[in-house]
PDB file of N, CA and C in Angstrom:
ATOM      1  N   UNK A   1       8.506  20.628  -1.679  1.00  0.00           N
ATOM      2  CA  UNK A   1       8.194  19.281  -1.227  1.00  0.00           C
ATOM      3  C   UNK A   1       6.777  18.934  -1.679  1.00  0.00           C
ATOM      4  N   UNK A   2       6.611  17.435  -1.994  1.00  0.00           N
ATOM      5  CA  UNK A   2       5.563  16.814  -2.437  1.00  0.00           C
ATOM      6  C   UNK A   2       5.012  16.127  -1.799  1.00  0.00           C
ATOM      7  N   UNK A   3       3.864  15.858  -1.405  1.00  0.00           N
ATOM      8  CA  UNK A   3       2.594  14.852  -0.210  1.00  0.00           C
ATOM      9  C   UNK A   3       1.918  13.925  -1.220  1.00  0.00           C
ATOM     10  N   UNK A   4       2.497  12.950  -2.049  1.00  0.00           N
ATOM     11  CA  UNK A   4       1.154  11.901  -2.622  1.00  0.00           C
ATOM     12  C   UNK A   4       0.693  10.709  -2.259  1.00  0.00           C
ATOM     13  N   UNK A   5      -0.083  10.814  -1.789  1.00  0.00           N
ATOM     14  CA  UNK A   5      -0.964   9.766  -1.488  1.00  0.00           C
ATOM     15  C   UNK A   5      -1.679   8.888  -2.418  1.00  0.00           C
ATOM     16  N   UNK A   6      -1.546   7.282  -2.575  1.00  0.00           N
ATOM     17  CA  UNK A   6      -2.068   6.180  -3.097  1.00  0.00           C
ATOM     18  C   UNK A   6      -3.089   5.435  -2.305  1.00  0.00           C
ATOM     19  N   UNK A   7      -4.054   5.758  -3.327  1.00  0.00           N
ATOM     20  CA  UNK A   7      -4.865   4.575  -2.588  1.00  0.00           C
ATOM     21  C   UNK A   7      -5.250   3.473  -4.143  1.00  0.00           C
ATOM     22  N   UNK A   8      -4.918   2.281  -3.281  1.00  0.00           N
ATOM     23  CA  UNK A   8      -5.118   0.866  -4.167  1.00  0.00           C
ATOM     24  C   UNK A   8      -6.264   0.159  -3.467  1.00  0.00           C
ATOM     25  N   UNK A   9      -6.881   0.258  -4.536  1.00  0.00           N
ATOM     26  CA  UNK A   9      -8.487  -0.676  -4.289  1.00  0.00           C
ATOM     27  C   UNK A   9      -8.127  -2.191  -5.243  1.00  0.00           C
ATOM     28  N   UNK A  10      -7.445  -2.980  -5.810  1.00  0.00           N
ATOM     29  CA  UNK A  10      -7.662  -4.259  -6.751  1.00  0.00           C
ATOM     30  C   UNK A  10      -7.119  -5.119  -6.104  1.00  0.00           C
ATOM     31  N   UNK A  11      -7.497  -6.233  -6.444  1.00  0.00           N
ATOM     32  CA  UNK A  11      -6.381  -7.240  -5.514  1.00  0.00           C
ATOM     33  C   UNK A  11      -5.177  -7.411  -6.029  1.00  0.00           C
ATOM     34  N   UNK A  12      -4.126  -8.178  -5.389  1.00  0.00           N
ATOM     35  CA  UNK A  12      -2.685  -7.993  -5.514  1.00  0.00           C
ATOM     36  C   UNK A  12      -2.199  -8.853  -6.926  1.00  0.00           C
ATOM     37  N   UNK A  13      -3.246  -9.428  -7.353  1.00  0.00           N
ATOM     38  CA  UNK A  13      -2.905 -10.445  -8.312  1.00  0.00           C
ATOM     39  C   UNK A  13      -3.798 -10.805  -9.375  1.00  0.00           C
ATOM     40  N   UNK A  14      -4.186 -10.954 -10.812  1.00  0.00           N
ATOM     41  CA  UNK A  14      -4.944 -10.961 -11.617  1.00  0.00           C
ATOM     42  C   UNK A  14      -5.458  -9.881 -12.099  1.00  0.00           C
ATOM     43  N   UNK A  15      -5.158  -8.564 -12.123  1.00  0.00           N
ATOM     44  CA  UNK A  15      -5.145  -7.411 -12.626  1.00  0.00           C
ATOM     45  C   UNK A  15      -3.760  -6.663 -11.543  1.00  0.00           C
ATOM     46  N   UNK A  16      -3.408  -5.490 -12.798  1.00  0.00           N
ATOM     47  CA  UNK A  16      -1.694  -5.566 -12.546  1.00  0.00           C
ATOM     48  C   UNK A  16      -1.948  -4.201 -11.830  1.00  0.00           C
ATOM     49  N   UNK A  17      -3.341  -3.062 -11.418  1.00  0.00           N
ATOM     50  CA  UNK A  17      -3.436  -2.372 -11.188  1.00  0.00           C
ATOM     51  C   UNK A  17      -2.979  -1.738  -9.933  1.00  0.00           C
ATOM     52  N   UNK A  18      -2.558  -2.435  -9.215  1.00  0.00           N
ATOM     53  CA  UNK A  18      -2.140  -2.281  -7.699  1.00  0.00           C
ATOM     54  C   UNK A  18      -0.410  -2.467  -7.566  1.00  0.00           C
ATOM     55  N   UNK A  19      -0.091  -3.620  -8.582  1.00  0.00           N
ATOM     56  CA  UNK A  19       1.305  -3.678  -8.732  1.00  0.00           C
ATOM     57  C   UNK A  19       2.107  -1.972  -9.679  1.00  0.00           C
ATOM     58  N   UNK A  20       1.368  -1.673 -10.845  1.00  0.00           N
ATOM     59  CA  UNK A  20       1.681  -0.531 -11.206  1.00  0.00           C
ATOM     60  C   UNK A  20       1.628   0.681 -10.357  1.00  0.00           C
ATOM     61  N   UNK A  21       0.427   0.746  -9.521  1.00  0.00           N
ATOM     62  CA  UNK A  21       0.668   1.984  -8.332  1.00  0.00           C
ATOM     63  C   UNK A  21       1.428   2.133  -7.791  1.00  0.00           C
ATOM     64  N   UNK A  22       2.044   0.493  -6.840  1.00  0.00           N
ATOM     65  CA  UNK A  22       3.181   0.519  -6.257  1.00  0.00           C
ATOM     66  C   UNK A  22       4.394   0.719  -7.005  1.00  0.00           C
ATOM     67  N   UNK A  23       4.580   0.271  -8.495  1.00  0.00           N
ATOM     68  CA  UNK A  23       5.629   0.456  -9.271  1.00  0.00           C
ATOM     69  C   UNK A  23       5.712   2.005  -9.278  1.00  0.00           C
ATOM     70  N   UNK A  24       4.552   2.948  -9.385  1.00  0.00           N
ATOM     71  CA  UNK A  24       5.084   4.323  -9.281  1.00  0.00           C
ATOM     72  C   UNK A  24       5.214   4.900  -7.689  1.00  0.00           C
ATOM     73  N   UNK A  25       4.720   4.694  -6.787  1.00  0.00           N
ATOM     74  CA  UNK A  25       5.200   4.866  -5.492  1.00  0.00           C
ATOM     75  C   UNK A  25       6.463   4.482  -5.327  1.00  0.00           C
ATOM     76  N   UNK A  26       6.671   3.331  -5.482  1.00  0.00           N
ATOM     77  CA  UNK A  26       8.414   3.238  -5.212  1.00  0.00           C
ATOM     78  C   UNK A  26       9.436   4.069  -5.810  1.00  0.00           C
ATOM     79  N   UNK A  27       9.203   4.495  -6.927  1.00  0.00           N
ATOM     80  CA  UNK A  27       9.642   5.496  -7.688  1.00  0.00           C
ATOM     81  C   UNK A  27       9.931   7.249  -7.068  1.00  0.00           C
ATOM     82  N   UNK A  28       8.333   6.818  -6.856  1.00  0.00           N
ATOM     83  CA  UNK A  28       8.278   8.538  -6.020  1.00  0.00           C
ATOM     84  C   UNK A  28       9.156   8.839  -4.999  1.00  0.00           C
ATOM     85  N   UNK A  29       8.779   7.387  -4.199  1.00  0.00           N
ATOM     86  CA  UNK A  29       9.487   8.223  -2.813  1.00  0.00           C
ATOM     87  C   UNK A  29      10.501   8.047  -2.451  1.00  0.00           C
ATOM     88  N   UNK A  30      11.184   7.584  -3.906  1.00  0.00           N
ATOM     89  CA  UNK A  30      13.363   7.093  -4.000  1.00  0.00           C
ATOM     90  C   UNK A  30      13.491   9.013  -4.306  1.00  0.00           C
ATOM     91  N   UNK A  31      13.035   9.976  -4.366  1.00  0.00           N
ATOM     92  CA  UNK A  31      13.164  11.179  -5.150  1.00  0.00           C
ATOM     93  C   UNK A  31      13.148  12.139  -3.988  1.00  0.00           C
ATOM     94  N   UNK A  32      14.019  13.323  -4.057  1.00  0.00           N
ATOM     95  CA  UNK A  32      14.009  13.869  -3.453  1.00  0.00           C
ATOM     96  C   UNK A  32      13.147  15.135  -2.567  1.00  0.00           C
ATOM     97  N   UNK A  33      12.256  15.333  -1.999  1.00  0.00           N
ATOM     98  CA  UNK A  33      11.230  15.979  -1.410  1.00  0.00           C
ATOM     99  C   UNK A  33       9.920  15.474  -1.782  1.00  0.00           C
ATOM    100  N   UNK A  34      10.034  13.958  -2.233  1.00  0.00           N
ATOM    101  CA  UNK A  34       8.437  13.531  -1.967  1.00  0.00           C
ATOM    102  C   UNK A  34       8.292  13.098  -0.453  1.00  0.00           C
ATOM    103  N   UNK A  35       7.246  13.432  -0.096  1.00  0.00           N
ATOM    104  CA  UNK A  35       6.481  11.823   0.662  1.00  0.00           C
ATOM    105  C   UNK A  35       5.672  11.401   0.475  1.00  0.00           C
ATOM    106  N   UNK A  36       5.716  10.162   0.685  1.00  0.00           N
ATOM    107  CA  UNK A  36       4.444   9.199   0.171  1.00  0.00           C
ATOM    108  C   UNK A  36       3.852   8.252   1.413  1.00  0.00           C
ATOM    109  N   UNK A  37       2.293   8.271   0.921  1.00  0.00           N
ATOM    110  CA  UNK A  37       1.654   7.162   1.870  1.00  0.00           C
ATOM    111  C   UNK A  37       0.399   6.489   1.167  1.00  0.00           C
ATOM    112  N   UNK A  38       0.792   5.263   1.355  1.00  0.00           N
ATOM    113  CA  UNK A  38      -0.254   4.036   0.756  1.00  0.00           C
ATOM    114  C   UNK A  38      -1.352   3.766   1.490  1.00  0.00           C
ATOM    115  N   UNK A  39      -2.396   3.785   1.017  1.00  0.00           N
ATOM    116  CA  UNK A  39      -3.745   3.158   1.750  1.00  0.00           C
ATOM    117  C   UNK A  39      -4.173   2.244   0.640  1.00  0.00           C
ATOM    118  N   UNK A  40      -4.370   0.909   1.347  1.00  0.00           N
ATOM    119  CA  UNK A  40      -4.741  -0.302   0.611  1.00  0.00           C
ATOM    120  C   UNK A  40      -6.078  -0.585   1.611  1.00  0.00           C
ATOM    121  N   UNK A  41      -7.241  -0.750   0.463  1.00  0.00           N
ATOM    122  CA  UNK A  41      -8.486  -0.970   0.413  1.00  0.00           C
ATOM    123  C   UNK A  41      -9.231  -2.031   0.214  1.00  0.00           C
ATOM    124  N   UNK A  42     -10.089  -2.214   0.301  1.00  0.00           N
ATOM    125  CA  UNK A  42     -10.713  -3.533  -0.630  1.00  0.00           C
ATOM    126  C   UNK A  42      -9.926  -4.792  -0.561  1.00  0.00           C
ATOM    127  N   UNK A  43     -10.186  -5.262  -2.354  1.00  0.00           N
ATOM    128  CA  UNK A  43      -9.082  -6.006  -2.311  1.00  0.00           C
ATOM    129  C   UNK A  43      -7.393  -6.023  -2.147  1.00  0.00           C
ATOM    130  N   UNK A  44      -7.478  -4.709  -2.355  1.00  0.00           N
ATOM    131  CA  UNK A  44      -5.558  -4.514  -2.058  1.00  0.00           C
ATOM    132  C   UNK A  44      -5.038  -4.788  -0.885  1.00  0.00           C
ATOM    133  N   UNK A  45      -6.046  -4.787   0.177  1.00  0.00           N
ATOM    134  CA  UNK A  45      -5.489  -4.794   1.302  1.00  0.00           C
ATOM    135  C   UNK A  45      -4.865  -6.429   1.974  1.00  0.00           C
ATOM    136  N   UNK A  46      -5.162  -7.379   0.768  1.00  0.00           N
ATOM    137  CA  UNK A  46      -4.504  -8.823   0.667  1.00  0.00           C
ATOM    138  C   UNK A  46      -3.194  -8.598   0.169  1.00  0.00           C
ATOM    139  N   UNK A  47      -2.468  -7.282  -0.450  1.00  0.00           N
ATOM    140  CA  UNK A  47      -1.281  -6.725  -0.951  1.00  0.00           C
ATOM    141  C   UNK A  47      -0.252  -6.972   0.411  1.00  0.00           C
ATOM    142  N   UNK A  48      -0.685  -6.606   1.344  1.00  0.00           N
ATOM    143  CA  UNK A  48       0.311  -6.055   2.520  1.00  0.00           C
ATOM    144  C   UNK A  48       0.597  -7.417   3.266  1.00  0.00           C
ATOM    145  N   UNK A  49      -0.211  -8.957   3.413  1.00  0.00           N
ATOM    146  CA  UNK A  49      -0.214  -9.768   3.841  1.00  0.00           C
ATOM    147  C   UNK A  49       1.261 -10.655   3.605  1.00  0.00           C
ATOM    148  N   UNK A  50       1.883 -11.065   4.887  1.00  0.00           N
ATOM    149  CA  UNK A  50       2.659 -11.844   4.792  1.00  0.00           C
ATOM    150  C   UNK A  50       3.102 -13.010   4.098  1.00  0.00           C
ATOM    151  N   UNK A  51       4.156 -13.832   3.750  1.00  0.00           N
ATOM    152  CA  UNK A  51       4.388 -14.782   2.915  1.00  0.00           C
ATOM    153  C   UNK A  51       3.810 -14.923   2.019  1.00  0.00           C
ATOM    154  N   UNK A  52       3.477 -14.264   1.406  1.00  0.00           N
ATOM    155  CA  UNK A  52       3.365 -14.290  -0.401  1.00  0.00           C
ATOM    156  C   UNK A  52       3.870 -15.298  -0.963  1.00  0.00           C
ATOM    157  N   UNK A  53       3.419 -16.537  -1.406  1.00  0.00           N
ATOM    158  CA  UNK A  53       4.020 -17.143  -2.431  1.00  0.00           C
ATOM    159  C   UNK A  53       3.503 -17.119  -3.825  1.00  0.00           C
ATOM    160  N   UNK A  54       4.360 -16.926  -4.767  1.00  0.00           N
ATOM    161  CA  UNK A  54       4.081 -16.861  -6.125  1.00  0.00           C
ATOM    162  C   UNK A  54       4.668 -17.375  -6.659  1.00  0.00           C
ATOM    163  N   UNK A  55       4.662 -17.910  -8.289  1.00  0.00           N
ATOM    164  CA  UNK A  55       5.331 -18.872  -9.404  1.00  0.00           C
ATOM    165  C   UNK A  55       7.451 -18.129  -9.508  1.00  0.00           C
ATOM    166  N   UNK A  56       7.710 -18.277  -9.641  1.00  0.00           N
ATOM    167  CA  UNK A  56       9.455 -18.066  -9.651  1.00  0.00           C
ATOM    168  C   UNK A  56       9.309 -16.878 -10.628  1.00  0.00           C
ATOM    169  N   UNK A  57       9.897 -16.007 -10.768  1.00  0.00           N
ATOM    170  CA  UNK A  57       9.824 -14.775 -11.115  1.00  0.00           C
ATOM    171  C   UNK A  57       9.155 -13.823 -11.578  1.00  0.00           C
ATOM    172  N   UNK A  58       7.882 -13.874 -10.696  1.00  0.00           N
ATOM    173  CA  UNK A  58       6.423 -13.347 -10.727  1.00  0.00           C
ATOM    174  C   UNK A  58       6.978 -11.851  -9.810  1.00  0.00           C
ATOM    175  N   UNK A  59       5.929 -11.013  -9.911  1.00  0.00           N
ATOM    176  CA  UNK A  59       6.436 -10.277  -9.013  1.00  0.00           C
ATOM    177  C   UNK A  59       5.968 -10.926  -7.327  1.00  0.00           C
ATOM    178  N   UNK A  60       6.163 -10.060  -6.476  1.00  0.00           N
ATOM    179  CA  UNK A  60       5.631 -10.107  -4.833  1.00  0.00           C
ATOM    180  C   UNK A  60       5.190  -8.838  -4.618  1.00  0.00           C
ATOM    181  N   UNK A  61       3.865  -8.481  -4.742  1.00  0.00           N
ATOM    182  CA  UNK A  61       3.847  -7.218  -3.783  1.00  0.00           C
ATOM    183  C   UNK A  61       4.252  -6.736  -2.707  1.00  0.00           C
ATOM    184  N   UNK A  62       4.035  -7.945  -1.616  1.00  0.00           N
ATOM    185  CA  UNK A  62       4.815  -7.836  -0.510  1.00  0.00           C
ATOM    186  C   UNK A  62       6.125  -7.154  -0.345  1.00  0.00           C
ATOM    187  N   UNK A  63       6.804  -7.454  -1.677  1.00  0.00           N
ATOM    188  CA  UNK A  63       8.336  -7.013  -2.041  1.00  0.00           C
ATOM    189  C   UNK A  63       8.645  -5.856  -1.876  1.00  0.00           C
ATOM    190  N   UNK A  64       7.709  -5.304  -2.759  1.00  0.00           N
ATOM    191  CA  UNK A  64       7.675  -3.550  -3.373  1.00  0.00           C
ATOM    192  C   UNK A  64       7.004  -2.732  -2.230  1.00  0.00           C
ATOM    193  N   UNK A  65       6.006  -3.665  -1.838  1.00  0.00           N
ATOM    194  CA  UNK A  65       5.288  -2.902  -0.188  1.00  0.00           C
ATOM    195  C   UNK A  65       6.877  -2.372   0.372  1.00  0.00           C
ATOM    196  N   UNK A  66       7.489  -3.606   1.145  1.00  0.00           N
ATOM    197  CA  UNK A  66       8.640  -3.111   1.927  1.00  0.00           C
ATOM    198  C   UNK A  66       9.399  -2.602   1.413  1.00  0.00           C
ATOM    199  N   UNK A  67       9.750  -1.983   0.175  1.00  0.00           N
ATOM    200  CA  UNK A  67      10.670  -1.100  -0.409  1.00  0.00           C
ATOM    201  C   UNK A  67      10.113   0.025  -0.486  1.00  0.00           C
ATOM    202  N   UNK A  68       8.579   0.332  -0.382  1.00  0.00           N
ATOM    203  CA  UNK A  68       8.495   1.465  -0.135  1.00  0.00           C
ATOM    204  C   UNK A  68       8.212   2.242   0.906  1.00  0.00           C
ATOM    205  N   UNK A  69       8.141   1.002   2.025  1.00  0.00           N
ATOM    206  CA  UNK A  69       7.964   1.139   3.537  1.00  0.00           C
ATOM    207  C   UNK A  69       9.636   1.789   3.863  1.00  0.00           C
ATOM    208  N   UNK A  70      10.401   1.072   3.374  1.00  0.00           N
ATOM    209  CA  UNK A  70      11.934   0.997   3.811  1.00  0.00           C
ATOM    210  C   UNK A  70      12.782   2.658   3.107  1.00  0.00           C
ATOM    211  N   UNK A  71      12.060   3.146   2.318  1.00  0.00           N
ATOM    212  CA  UNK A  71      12.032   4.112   1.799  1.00  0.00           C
ATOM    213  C   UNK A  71      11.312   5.366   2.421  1.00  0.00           C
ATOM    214  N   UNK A  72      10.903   5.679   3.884  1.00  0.00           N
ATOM    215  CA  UNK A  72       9.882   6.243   4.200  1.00  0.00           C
ATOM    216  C   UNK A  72       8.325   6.124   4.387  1.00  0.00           C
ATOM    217  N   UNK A  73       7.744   5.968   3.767  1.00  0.00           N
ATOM    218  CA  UNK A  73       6.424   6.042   3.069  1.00  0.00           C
ATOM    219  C   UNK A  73       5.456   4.971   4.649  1.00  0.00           C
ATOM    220  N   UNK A  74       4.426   5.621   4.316  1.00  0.00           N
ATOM    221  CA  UNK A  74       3.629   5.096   5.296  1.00  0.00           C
ATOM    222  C   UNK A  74       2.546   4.375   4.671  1.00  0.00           C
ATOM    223  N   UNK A  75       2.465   2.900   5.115  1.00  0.00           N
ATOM    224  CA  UNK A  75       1.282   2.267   4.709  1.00  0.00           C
ATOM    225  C   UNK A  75       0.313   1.941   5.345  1.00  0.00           C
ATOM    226  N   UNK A  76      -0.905   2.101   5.430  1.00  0.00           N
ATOM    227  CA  UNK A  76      -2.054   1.934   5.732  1.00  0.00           C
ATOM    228  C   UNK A  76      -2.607   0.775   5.177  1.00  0.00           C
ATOM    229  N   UNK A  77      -3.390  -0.365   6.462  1.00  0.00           N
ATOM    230  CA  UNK A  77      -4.478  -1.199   5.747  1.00  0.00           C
ATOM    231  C   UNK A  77      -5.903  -0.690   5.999  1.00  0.00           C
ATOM    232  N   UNK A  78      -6.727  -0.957   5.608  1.00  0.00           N
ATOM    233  CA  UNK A  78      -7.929  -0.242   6.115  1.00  0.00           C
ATOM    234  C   UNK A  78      -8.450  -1.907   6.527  1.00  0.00           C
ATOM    235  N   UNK A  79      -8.917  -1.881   8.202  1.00  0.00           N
ATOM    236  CA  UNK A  79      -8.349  -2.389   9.105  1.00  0.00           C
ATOM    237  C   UNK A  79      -9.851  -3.054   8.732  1.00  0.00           C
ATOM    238  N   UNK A  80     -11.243  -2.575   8.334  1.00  0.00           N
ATOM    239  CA  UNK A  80     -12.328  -3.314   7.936  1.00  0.00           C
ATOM    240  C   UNK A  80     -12.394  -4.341   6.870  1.00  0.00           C
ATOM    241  N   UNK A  81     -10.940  -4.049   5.846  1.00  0.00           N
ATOM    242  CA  UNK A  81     -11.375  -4.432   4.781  1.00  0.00           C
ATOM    243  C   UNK A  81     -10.570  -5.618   4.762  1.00  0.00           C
ATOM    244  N   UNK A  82      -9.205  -5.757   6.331  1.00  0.00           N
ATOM    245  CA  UNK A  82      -8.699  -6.749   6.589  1.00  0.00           C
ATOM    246  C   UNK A  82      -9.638  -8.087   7.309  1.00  0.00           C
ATOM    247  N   UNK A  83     -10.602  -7.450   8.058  1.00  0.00           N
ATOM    248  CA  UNK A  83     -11.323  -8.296   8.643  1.00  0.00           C
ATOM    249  C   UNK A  83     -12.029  -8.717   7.858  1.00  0.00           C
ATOM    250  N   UNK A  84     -12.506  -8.388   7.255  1.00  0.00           N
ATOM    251  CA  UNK A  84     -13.551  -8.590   5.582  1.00  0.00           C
ATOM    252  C   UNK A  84     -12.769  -9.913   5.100  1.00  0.00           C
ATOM    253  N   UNK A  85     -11.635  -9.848   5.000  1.00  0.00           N
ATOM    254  CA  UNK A  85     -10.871 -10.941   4.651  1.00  0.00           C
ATOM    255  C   UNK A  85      -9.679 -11.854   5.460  1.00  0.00           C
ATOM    256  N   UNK A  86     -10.512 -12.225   6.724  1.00  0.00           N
ATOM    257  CA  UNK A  86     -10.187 -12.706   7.884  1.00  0.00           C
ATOM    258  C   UNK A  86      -8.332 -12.260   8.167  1.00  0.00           C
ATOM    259  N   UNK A  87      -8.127 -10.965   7.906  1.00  0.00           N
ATOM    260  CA  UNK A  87      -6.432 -11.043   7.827  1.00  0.00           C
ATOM    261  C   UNK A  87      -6.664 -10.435   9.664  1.00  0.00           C
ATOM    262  N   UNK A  88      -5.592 -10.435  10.498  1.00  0.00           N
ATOM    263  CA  UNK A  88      -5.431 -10.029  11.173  1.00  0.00           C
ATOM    264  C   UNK A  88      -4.098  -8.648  11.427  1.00  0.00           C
ATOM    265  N   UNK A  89      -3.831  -8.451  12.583  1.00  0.00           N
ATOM    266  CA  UNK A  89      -2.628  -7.610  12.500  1.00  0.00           C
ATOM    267  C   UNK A  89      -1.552  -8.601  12.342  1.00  0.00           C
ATOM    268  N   UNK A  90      -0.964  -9.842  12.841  1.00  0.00           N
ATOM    269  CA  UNK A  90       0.219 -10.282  12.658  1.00  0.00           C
ATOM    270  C   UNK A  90       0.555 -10.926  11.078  1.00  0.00           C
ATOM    271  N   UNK A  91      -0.740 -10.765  10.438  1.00  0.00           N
ATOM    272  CA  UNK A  91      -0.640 -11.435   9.227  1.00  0.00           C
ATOM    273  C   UNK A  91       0.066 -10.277   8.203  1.00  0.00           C
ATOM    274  N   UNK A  92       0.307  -8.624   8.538  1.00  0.00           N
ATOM    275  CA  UNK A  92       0.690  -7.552   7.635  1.00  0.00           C
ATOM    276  C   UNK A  92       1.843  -7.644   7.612  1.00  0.00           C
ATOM    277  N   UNK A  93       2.947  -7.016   6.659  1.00  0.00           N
ATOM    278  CA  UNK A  93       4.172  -7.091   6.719  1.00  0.00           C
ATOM    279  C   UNK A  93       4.459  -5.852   7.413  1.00  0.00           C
ATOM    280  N   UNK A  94       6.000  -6.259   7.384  1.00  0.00           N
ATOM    281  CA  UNK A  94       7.115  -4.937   8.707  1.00  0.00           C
ATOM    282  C   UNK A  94       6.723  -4.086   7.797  1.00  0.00           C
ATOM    283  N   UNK A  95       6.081  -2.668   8.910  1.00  0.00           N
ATOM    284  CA  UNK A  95       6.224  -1.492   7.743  1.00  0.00           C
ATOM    285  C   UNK A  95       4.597  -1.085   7.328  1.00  0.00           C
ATOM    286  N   UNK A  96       3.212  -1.728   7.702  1.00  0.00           N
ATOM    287  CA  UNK A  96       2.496  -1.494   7.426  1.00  0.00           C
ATOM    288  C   UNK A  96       1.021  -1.915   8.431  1.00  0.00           C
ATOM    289  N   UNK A  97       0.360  -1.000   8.702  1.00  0.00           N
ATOM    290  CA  UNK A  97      -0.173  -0.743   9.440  1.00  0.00           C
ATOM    291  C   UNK A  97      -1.872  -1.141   9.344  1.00  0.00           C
ATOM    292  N   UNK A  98      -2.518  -1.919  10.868  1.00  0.00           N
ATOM    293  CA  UNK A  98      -3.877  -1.853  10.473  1.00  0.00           C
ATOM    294  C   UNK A  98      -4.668  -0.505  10.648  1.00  0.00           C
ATOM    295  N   UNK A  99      -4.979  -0.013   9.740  1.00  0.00           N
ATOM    296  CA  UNK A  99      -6.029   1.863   9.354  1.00  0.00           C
ATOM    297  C   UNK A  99      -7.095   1.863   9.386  1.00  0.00           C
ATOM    298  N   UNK A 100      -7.930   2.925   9.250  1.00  0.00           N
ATOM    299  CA  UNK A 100      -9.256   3.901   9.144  1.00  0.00           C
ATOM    300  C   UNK A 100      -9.192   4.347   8.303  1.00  0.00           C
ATOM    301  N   UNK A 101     -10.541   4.414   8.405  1.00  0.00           N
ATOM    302  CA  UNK A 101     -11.300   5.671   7.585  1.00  0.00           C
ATOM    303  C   UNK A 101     -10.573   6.851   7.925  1.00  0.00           C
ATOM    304  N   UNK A 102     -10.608   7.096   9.111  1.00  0.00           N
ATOM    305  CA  UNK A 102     -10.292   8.049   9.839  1.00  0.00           C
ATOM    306  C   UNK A 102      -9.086   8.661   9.362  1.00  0.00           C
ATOM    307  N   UNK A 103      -8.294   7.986   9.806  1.00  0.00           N
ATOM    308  CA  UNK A 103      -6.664   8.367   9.116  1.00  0.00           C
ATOM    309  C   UNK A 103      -6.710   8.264   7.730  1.00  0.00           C
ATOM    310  N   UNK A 104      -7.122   7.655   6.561  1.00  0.00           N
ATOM    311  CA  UNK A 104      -7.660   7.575   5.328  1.00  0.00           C
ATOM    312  C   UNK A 104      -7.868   9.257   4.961  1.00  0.00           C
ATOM    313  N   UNK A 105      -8.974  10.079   5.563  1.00  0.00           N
ATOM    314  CA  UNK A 105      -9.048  11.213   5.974  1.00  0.00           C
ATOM    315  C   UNK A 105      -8.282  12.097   6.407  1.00  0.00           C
ATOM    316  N   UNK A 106      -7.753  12.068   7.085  1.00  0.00           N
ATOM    317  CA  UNK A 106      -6.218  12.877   7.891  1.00  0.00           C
ATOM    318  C   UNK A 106      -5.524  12.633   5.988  1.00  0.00           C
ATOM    319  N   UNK A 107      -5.407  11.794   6.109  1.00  0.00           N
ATOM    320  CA  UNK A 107      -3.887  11.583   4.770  1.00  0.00           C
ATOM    321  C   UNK A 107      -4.581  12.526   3.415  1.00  0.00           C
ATOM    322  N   UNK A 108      -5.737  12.405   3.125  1.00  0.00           N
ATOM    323  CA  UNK A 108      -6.901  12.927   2.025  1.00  0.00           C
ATOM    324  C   UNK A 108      -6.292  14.344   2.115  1.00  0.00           C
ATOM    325  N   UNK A 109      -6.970  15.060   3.700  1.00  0.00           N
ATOM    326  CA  UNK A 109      -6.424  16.592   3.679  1.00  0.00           C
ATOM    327  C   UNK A 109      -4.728  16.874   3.877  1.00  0.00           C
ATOM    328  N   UNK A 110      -4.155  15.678   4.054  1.00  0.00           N
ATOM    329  CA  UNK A 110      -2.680  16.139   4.361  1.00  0.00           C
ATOM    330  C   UNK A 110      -1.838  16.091   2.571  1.00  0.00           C
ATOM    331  N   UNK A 111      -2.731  15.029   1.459  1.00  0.00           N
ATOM    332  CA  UNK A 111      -1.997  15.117   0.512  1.00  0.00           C
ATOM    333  C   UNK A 111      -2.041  15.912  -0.560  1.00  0.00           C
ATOM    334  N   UNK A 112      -0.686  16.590  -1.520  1.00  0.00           N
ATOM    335  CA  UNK A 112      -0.647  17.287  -2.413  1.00  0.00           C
ATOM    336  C   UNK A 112      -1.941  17.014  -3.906  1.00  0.00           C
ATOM    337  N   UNK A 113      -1.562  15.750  -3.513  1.00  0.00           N
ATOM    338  CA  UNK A 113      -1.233  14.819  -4.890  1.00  0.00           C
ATOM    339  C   UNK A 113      -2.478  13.816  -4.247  1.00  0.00           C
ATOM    340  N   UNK A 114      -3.376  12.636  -4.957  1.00  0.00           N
ATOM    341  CA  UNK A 114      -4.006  12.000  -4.217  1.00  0.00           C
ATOM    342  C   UNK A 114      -3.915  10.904  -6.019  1.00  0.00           C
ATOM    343  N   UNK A 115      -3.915   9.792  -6.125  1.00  0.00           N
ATOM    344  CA  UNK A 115      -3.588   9.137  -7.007  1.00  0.00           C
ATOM    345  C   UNK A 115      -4.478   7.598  -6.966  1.00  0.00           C
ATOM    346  N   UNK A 116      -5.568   7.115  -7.134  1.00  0.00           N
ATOM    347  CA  UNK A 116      -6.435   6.113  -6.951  1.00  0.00           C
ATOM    348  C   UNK A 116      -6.027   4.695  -8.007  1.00  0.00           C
ATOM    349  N   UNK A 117      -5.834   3.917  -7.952  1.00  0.00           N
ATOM    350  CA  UNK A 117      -5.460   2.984  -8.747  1.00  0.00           C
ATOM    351  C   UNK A 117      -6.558   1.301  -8.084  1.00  0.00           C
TER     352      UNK A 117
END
């Protein structure tokens, strides 16, 4: 069994760096003896925010968030970097959580694998 942990620091849109992390997280944790857990940072942490609207067949992060929520995987917001950007808790989608440092930490020593994007 495999432990990798993502952490996404970019914002969800205008660099594709956060959408590709999640494109390989979703991947991972469709496979048999991974687990996976997301910590969204910085700007990523506008990733996890509700109603997403985008141009007609753009991606949604939001999308791929809950597919890899719905898949296991545990997501983390880092709960400063939501306030940083006036998000609250009801503003995150099903499946993802306001976080720490703290737990940020816990996940650091709990993962195999640690993957920064």
């Amino acid at each position: 069994m495999s432990q990798t942990l993502f952490i996404l620091n970019d914002p969800p849109y205008g660099t594709e760096r956060t959408y590709n992390g999640l494109r390989l997280a979703r991947s991972l944790v469709k496979r048999e003896g991974q687990t996976v857990k997301v910590f969204l940072m910085g700007d990523a942490a506008s990733s996890a925010k509700v109603g997403q609207k985008v141009p007609t067949g753009y991606y949604k992060l939001d999308d791929i968030l809950k597919m890899v929520a719905h898949h296991g995987a545990q997501i983390g917001v880092c709960g400063t970097c939501m306030d940083a950007r006036g998000m609250g808790d009801p503003d995150l989608i099903e499946g993802a959580h306001r976080s720490t440092m703290d737990e940020l930490t816990d996940w650091t020593l709990w993962a195999d694998k640690i993957l920064v994007f």
